[in-house]
Protein backbone atom coordinates (compact mmCIF):
# COMPACT_ATOMS: atom_id res chain seq x y z
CA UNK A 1 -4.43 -15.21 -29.36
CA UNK A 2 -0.65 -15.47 -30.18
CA UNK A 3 0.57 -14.51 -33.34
CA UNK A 4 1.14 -17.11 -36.25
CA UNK A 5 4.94 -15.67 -36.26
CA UNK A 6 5.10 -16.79 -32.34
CA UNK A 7 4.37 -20.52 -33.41
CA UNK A 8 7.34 -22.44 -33.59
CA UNK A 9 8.45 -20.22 -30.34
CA UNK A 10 5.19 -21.46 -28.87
CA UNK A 11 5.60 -24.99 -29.53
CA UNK A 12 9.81 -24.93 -28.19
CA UNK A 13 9.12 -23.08 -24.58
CA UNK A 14 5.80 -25.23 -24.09
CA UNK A 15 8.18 -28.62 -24.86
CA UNK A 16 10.69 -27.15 -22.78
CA UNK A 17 8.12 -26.66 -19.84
CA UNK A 18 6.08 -29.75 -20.13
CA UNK A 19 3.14 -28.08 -20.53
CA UNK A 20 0.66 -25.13 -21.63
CA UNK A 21 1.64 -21.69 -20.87
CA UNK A 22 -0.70 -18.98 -18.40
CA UNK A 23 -1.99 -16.65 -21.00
CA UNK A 24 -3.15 -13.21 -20.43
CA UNK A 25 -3.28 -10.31 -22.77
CA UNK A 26 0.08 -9.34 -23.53
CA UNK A 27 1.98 -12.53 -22.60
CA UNK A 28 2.79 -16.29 -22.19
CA UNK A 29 4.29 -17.57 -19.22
CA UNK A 30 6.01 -21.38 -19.84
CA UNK A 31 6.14 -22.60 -16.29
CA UNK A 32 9.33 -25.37 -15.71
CA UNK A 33 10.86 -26.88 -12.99
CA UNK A 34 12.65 -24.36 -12.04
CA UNK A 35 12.85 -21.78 -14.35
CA UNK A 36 10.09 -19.49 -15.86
CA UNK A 37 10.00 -18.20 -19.60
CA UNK A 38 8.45 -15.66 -20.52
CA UNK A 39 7.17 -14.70 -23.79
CA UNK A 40 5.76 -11.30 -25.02
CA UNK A 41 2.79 -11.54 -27.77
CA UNK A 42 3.38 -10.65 -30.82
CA UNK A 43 0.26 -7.77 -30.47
CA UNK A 44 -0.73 -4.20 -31.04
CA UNK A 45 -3.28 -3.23 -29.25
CA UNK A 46 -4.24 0.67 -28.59
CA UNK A 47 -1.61 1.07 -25.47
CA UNK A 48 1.07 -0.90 -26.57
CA UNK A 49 2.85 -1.65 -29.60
CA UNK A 50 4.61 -5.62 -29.56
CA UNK A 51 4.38 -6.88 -32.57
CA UNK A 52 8.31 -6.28 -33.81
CA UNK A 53 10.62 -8.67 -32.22
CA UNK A 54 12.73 -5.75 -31.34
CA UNK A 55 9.55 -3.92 -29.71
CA UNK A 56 9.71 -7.62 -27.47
CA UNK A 57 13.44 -7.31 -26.45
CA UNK A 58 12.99 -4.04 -25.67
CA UNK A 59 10.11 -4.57 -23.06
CA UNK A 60 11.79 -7.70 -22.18
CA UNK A 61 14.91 -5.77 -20.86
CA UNK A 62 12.87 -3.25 -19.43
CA UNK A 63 11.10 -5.27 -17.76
CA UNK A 64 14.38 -6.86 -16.33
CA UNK A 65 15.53 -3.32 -15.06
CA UNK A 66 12.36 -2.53 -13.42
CA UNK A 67 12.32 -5.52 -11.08
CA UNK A 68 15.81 -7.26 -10.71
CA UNK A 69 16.60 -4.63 -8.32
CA UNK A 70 13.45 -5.44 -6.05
CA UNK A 71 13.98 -9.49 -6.40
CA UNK A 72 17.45 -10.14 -6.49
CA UNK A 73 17.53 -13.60 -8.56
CA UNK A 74 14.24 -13.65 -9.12
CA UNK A 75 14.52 -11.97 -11.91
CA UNK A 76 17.72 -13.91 -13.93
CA UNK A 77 18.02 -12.38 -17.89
CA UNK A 78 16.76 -12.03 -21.19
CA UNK A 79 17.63 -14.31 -23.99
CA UNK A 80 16.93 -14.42 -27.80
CA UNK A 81 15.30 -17.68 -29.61
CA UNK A 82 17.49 -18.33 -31.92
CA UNK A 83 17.10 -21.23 -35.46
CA UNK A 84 19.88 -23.49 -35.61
CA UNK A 85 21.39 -24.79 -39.16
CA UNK A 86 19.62 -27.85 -38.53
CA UNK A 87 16.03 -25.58 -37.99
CA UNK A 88 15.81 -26.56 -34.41
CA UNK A 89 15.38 -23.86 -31.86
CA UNK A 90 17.73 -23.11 -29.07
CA UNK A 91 18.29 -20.14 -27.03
CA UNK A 92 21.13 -17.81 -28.03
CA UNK A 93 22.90 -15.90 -28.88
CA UNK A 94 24.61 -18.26 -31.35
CA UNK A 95 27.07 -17.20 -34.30
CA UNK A 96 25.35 -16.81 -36.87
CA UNK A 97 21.89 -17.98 -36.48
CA UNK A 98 18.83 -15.76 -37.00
CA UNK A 99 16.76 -14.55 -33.88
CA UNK A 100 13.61 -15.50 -33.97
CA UNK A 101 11.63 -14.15 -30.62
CA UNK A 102 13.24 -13.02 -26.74
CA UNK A 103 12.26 -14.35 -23.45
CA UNK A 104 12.28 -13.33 -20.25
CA UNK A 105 14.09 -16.06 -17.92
CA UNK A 106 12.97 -16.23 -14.32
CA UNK A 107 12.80 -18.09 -11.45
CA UNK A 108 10.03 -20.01 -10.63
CA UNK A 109 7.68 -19.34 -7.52
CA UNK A 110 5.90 -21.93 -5.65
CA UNK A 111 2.05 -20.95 -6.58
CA UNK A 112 0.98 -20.34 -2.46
CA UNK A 113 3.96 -17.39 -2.33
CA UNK A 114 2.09 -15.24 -4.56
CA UNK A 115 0.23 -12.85 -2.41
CA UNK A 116 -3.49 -13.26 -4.44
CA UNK A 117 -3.33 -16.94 -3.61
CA UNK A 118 -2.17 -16.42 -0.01
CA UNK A 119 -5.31 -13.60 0.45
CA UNK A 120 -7.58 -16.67 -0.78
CA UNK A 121 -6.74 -18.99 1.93
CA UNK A 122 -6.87 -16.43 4.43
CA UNK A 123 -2.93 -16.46 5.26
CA UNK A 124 -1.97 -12.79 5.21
CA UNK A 125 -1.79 -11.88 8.59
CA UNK A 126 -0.57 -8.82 10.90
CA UNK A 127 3.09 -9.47 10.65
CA UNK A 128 3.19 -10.70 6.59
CA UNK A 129 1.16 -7.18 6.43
CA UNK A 130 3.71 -5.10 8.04
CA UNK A 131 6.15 -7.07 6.01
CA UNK A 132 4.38 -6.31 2.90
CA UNK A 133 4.11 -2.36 3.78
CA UNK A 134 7.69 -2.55 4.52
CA UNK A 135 8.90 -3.93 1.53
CA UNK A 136 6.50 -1.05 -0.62
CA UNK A 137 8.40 1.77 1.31
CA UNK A 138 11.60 0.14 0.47
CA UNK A 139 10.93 -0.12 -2.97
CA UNK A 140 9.83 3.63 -3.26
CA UNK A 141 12.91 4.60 -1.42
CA UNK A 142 14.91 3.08 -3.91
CA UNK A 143 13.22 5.78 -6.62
CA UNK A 144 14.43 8.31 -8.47
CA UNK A 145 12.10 11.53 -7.79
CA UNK A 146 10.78 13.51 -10.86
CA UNK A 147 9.74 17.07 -9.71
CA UNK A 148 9.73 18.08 -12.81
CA UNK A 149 6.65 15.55 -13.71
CA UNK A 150 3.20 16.40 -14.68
CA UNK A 151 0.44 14.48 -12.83
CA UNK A 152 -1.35 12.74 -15.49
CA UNK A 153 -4.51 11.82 -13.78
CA UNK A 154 -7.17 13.17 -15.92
CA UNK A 155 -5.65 10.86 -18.63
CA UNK A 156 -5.79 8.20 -16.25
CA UNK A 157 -9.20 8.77 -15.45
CA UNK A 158 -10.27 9.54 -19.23
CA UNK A 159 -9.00 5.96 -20.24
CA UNK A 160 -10.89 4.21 -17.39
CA UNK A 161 -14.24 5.61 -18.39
CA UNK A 162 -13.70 4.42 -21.96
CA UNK A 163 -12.51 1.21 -21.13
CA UNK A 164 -15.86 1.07 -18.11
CA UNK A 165 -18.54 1.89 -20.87
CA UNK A 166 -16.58 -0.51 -23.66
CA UNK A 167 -16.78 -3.09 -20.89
CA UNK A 168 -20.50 -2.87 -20.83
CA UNK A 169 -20.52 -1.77 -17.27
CA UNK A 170 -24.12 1.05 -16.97
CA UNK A 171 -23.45 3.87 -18.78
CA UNK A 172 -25.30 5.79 -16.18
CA UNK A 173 -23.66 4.59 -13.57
CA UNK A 174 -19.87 5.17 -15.08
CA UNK A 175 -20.63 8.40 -16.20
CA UNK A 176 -22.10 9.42 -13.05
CA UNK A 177 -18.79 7.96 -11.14
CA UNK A 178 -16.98 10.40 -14.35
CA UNK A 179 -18.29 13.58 -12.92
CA UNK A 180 -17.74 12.91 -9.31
CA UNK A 181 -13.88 11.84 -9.83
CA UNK A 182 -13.85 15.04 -12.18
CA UNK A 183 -14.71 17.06 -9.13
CA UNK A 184 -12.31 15.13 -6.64
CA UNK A 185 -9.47 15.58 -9.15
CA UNK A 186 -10.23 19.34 -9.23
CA UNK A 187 -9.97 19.49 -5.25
CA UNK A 188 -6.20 17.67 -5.10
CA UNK A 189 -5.20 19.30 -8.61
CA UNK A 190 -2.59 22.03 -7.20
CA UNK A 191 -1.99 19.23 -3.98
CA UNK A 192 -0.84 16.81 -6.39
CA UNK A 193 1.29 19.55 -8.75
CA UNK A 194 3.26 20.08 -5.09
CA UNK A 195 3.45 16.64 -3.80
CA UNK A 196 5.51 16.39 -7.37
CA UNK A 197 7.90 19.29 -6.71
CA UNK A 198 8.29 17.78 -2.75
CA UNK A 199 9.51 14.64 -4.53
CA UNK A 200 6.56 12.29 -4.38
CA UNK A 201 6.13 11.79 -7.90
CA UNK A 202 7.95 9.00 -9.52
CA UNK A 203 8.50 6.48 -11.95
CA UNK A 204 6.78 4.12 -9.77
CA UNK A 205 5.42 -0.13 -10.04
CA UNK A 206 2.27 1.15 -11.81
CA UNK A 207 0.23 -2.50 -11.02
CA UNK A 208 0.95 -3.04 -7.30
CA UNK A 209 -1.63 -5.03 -6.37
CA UNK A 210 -1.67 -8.33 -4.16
CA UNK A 211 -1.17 -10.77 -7.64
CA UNK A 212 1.86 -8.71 -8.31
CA UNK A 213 3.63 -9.44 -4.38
CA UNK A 214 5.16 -13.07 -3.66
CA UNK A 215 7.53 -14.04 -1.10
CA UNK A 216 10.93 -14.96 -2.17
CA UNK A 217 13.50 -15.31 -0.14
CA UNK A 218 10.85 -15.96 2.57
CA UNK A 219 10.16 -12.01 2.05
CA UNK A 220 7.10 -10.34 0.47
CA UNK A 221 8.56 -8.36 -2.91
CA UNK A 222 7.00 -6.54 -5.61
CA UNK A 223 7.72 -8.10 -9.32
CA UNK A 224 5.87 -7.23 -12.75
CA UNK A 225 6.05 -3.63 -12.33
CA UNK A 226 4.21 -2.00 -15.62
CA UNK A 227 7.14 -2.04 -17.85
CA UNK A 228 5.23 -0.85 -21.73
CA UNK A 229 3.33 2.94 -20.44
CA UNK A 230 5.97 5.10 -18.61
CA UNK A 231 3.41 7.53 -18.28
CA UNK A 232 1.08 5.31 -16.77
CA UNK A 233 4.04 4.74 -14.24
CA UNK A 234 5.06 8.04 -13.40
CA UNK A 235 2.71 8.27 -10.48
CA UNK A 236 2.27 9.72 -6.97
CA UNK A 237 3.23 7.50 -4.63
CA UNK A 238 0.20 7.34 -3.15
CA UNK A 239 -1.53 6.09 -6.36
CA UNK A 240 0.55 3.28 -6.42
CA UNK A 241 0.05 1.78 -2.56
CA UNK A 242 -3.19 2.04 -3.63
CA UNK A 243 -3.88 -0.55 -5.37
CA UNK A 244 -2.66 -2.75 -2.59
CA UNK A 245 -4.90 -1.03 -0.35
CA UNK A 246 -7.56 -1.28 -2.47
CA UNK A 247 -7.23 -4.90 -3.37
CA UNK A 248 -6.93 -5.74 0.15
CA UNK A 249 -9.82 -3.74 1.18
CA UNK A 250 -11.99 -5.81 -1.22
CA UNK A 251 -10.06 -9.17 -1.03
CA UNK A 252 -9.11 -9.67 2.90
CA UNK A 253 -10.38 -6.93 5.03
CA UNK A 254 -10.64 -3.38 6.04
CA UNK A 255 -8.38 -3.74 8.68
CA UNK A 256 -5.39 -5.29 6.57
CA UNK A 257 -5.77 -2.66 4.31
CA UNK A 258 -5.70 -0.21 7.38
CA UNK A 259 -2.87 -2.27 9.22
CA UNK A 260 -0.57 -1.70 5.70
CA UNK A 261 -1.46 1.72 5.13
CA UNK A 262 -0.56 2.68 8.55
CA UNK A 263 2.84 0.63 8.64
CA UNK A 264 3.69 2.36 5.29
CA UNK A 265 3.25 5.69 6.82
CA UNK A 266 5.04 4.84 10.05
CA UNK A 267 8.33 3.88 7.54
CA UNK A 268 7.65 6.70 4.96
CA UNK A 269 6.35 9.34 7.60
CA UNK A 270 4.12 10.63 4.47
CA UNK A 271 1.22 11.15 6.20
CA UNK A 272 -0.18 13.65 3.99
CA UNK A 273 -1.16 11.19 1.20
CA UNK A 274 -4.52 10.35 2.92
CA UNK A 275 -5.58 13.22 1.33
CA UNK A 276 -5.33 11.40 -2.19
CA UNK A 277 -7.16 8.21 -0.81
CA UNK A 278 -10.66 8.96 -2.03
CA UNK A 279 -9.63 9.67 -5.93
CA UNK A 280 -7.19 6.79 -5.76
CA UNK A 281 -8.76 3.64 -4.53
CA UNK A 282 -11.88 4.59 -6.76
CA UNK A 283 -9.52 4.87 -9.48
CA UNK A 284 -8.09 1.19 -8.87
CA UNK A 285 -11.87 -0.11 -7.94
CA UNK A 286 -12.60 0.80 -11.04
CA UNK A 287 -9.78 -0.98 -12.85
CA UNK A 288 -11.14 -3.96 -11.59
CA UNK A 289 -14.75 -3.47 -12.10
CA UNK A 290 -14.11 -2.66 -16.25
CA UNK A 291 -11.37 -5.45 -16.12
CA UNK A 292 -13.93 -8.22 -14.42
CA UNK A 293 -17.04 -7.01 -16.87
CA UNK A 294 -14.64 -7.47 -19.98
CA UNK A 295 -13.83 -10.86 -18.72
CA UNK A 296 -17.82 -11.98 -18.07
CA UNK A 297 -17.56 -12.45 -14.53
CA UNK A 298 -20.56 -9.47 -13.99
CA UNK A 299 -21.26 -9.71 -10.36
CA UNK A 300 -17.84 -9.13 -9.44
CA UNK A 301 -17.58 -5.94 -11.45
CA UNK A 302 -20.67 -4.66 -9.83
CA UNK A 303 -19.06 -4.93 -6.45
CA UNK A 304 -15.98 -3.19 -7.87
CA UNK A 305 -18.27 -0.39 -9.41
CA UNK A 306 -19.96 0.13 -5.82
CA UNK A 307 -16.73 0.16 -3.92
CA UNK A 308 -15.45 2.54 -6.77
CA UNK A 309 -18.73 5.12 -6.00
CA UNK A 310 -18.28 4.48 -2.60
CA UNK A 311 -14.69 5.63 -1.82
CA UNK A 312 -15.45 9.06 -3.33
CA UNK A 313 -18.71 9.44 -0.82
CA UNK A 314 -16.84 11.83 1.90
CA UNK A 315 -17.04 10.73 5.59
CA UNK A 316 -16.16 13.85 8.27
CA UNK A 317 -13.30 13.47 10.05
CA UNK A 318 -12.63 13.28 13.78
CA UNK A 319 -9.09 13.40 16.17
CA UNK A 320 -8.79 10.63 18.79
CA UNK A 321 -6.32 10.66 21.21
CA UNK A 322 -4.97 7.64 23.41
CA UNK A 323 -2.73 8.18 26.17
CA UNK A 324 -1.87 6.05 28.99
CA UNK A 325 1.44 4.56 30.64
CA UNK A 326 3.35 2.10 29.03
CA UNK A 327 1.65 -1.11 28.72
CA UNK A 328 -1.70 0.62 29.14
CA UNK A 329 -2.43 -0.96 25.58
CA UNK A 330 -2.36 2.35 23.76
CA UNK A 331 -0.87 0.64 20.39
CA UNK A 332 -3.26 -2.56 20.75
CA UNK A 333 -6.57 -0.28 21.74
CA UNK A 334 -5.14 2.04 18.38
CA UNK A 335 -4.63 -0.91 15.61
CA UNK A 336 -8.52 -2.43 16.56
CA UNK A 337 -10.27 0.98 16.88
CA UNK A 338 -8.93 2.54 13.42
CA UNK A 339 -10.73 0.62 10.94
CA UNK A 340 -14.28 1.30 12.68
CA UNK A 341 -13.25 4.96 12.40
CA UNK A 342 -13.46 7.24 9.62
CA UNK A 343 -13.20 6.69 5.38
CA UNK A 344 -11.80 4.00 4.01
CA UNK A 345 -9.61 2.43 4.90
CA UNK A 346 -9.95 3.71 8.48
CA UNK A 347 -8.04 6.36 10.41
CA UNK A 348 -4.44 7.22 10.49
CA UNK A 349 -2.75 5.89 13.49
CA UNK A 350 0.07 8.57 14.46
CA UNK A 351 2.77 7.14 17.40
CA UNK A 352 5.41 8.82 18.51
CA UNK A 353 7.30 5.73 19.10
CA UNK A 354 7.22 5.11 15.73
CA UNK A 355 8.10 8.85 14.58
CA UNK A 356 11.12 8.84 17.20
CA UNK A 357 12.76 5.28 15.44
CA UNK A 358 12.24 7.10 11.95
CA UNK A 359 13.73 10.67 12.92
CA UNK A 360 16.53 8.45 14.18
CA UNK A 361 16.93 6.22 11.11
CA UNK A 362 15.78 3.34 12.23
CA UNK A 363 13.03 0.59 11.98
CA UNK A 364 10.14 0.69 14.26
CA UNK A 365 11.29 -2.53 16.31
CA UNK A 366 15.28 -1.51 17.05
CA UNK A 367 15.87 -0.18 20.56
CA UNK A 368 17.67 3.30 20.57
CA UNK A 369 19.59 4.86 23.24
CA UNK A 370 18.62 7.01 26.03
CA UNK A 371 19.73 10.19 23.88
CA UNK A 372 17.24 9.90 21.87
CA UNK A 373 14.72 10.57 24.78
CA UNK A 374 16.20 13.84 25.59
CA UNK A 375 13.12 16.69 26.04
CA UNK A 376 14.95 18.29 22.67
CA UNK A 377 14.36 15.17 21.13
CA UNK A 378 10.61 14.32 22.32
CA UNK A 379 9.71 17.84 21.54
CA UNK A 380 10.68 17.22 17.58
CA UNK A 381 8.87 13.79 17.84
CA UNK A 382 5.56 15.36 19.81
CA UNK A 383 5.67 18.64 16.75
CA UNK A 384 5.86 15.82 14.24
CA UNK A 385 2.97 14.47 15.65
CA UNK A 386 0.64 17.23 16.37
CA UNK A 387 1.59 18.11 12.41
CA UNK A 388 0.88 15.19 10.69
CA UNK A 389 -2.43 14.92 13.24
CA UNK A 390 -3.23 18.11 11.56
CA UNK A 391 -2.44 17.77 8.16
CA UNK A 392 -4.06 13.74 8.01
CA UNK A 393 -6.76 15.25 9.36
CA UNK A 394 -7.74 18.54 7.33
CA UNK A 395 -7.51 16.03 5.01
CA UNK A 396 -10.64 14.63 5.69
CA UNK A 397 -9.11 11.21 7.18
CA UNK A 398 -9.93 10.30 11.01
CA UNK A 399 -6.75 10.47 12.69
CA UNK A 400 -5.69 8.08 16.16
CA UNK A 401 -2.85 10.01 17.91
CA UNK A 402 -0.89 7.03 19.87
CA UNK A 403 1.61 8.68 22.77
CA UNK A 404 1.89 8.38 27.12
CA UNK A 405 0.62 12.17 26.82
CA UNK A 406 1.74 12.73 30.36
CA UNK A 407 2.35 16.28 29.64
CA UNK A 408 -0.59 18.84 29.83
CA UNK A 409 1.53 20.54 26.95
CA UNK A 410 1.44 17.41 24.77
CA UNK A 411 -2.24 17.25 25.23
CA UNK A 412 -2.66 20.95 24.27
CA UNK A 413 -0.37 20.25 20.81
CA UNK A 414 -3.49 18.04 19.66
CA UNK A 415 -6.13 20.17 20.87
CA UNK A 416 -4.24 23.10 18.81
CA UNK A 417 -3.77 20.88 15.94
CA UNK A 418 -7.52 19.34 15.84
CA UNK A 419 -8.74 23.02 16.33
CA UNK A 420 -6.50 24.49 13.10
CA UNK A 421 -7.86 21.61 11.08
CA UNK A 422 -11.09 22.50 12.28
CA UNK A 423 -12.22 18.43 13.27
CA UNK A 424 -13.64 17.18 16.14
CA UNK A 425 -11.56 15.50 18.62
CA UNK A 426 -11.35 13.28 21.62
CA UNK A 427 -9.12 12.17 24.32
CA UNK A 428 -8.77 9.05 26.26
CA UNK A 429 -6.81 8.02 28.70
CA UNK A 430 -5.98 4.32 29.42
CA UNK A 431 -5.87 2.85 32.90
CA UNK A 432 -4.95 -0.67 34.48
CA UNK A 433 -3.33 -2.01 37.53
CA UNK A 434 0.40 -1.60 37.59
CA UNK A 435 0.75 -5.23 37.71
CA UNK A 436 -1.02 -5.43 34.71
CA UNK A 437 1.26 -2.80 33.22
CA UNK A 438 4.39 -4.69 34.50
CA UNK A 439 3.13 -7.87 33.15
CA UNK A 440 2.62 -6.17 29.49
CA UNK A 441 6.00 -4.44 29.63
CA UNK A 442 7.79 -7.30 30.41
CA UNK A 443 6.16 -9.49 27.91
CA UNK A 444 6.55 -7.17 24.87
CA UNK A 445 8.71 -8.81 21.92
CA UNK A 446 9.01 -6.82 18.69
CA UNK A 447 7.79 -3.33 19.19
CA UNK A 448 8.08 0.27 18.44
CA UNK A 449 7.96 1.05 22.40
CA UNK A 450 11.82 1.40 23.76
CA UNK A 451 9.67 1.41 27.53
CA UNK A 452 10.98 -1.14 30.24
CA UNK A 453 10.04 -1.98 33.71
CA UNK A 454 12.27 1.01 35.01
CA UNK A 455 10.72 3.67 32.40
CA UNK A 456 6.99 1.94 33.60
CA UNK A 457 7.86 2.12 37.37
CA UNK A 458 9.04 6.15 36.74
CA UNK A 459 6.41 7.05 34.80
CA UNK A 460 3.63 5.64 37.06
CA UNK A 461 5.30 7.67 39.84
CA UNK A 462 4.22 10.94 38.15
CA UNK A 463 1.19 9.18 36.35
CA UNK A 464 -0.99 12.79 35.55
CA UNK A 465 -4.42 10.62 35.42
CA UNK A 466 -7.09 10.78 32.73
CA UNK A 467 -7.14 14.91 34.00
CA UNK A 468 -10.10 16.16 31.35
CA UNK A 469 -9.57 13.23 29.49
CA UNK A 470 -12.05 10.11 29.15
CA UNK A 471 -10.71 7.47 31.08
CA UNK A 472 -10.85 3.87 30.18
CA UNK A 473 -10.43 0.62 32.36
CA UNK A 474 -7.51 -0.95 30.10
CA UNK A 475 -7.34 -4.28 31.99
CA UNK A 476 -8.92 -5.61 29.13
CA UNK A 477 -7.94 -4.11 25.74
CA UNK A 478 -10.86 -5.61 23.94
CA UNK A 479 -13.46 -3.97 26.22
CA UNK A 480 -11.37 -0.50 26.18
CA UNK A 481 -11.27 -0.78 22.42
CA UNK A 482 -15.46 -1.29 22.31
CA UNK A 483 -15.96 1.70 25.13
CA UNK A 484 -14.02 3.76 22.69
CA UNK A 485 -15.90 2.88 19.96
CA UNK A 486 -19.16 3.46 21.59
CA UNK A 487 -18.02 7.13 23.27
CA UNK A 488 -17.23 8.22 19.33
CA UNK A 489 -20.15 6.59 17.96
CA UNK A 490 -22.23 8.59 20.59
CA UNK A 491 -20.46 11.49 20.12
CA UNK A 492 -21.03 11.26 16.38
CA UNK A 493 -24.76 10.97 16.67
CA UNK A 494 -24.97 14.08 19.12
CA UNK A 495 -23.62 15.86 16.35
């Protein structure tokens, strides 16, 4: 409940919105027309401190510089409540009258642009997905690194088991989930004390999860980054995306979450935070599980408790390889294979397509000259794929290696890499008519692949065939995609 100071405050912004505010724990939020007030509570509760109206500018403005910089005009300022000589309220700052309270002024969002809502009608689709993973890389581009950080997970971790077992969620149960993150911390300890000194440690959103995305500007943006814990905020940057992978995971599908993760890793080219995955979306699982107990709604946090147990259950690894010509379907065989593959949230897709746009600086869908197909320049794109293969990999996350992988030597760089990160691995090769390639080629609109009719018609000219390689009738994608599930699914059982 708001504080009796907060009143008068109370009563001006709800007259001023025509109506009751959205309460949660720490705040009010007056909805109006067009604008959107919001009002810190006058609390102290055992992680933050709010109950001095200076404590409530202060959060207010940092708040402000958190997320202006993401929304553009979204975010608009932060005023003070001020009492007039008459005693009426206004907003300030006026000569000489008293402050009484600050706001946070906003614009307002139509309720179906926030992401949560969207996810409950079903409307976040491939393309809002990749938009969504694009706009989380850009927004951890734009952060400072802090080498010099200390991972603070064990704290992290310390404060969710309180909060589980306050909750009321099985003691058992939590305490049992306590030991095994204790031992998956352990594991990615010194992994996470590097990943800080590489520069992937950062004063990060700290809440990204699908309630805090919205589209504005007819983009998808973060806003209410965790403005009162900077501790809680200096993150890997892996902890944060997962929350959104989590959420989506739980709320859409395994293959959203596994469509974002990938997209985010094809702009970032960190491949290596897979090996986080398991520690983090339990983590944020269990946020929600203590969050939904506390709030009555029990079968909800059981499902949150058993996803949070579940992500930490290990799942071994395996390399798959998908080669063909251009238009074979490699990328389309990839996205609907990888979440039937592997740990959550599915494996890693690797292109090279996508590696050679971000060596050159540029997004996944813009065309690049022929000098950056040079053999200098595909060797440093085919390396940086047989890498990240390996690292994603030792990792303990299934890997999908997307190329043509006409050369026997670009074959060999996976076999090398699957056989230093000691994982299983298989190859396929994808076949179809070259009318059926021609037809693809020519049809493409919007993707990583720089391949035309010309570069088909070459390559198909010195097509090397499926060699030692599994070949797979490509004609149609969905029945390539199911004969590759079924070859690793045998293979898997044989093991």
């Amino acid at each position: 409940m708001p504080a009796r100071e907060q009143t008068e405050t109370i009563a001006f912004l709800r007259e001023l919105a025509g109506g009751p505010p959205i309460e949660t724990h720490i705040s009010l939020v007056f909805l109006g027309t067009d604008t959107v007030w919001k009002l810190k509570k006058a609390v102290r509760l055992s992680f933050l401190d709010f109950s001095a109206p200076d404590a409530r500018r202060h959060f207010c403005e940092r708040e402000l510089a958190l997320n202006a910089p993401a929304a553009p005009g979204l975010y608009r300022d932060v005023v003070p409540i001020v009492r007039l000589a008459d005693g009426r309220l206004a907003f300030g700052p006026r000569d000489d009258a008293p402050v009484l309270d600050w706001v946070l002024r906003m614009a307002r969002v139509p309720a179906g642009d926030f992401l949560e809502a969207r996810a409950a009608r079903g409307q976040i689709d491939g393309p809002l997905q990749d938009a969504v993973a694009d706009a989380v890389a850009a927004y951890h581009a734009r952060l400072l690194p802090l080498p010099d950080a200390i991972p603070a997970m064990r704290n992290v971790l310390a404060g969710n088991v309180q909060a589980a077992l306050s909750a009321g969620l099985p003691p058992d149960a939590v305490l049992a989930w306590d030991e095994a993150m204790r031992d998956g911390l352990d594991r990615i300890a010194s992994w996470l004390a590097r990943r800080a000194h590489e520069g992937f440690m950062r004063r990060a959103h700290g809440d990204l999860h699908l309630g805090n995305l919205c589209l504005w500007q007819d983009k998808p943006v973060p806003f209410d980054a965790l403005e009162f814990d900077e501790a809680l905020a200096t993150i890997d940057l892996g902890y944060d995306l997962a929350f959104l992978l989590m959420d989506l995971d739980q709320r859409v599908c395994r293959a959203a979450a596994n469509r974002v993760l990938n997209r985010y890793v094809a702009r970032t080219g960190d491949a290596a935070l897979v090996r986080g995955l398991p520690v983090f979306l339990s983590l944020r699982a269990m946020v929600r599980a203590h969050v939904a107990a506390r709030s009555g709604q029990a079968p909800e946090a059981q499902a949150y408790l058993d996803a949070a147990q579940a992500y930490l259950r290990p799942e071994a690894p395996v390399i798959v390889a998908i080669g063909g010509l251009p238009g074979s379907g490699k990328s389309t065989v990839a996205r609907a294979v990888a979440p039937d593959i592997g740990r959550t949230p599915g494996a890693l897709i690797l292109r090279s397509d996508e590696i050679r746009k971000r060596q050159f600086g540029v997004a996944p869908e813009e065309r690049l000259p022929k000098i950056a197909y040079t053999p200098e320049a595909s060797r440093l794109v085919f390396e940086t794929l047989a890498d990240s293969v390996r690292i994603a990999a030792s990792s303990g996350q299934a890997v999908i290696a997307d190329a043509t992988f006409m050369s026997a030597a670009h074959r060999s760089m996976i076999a090398q890499a699957a056989k230093r990160a000691g994982v299983v691995w298989h190859g396929f090769w994808l076949d179809a008519p070259l009318s059926v390639l021609e037809q693809r080629v020519a049809a493409r609109r919007g993707d990583a692949s720089d391949a035309d009719i010309a570069v088909l018609r070459a390559a198909a000219g010195n097509d090397p065939g499926a060699g030692d390689w599994t070949r797979v009738d490509a004609t149609d994608t969905v029945s390539a995609a199911a004969q590759i599930r079924k070859a690793i699914t045998a293979a898997r059982e044989l093991c």
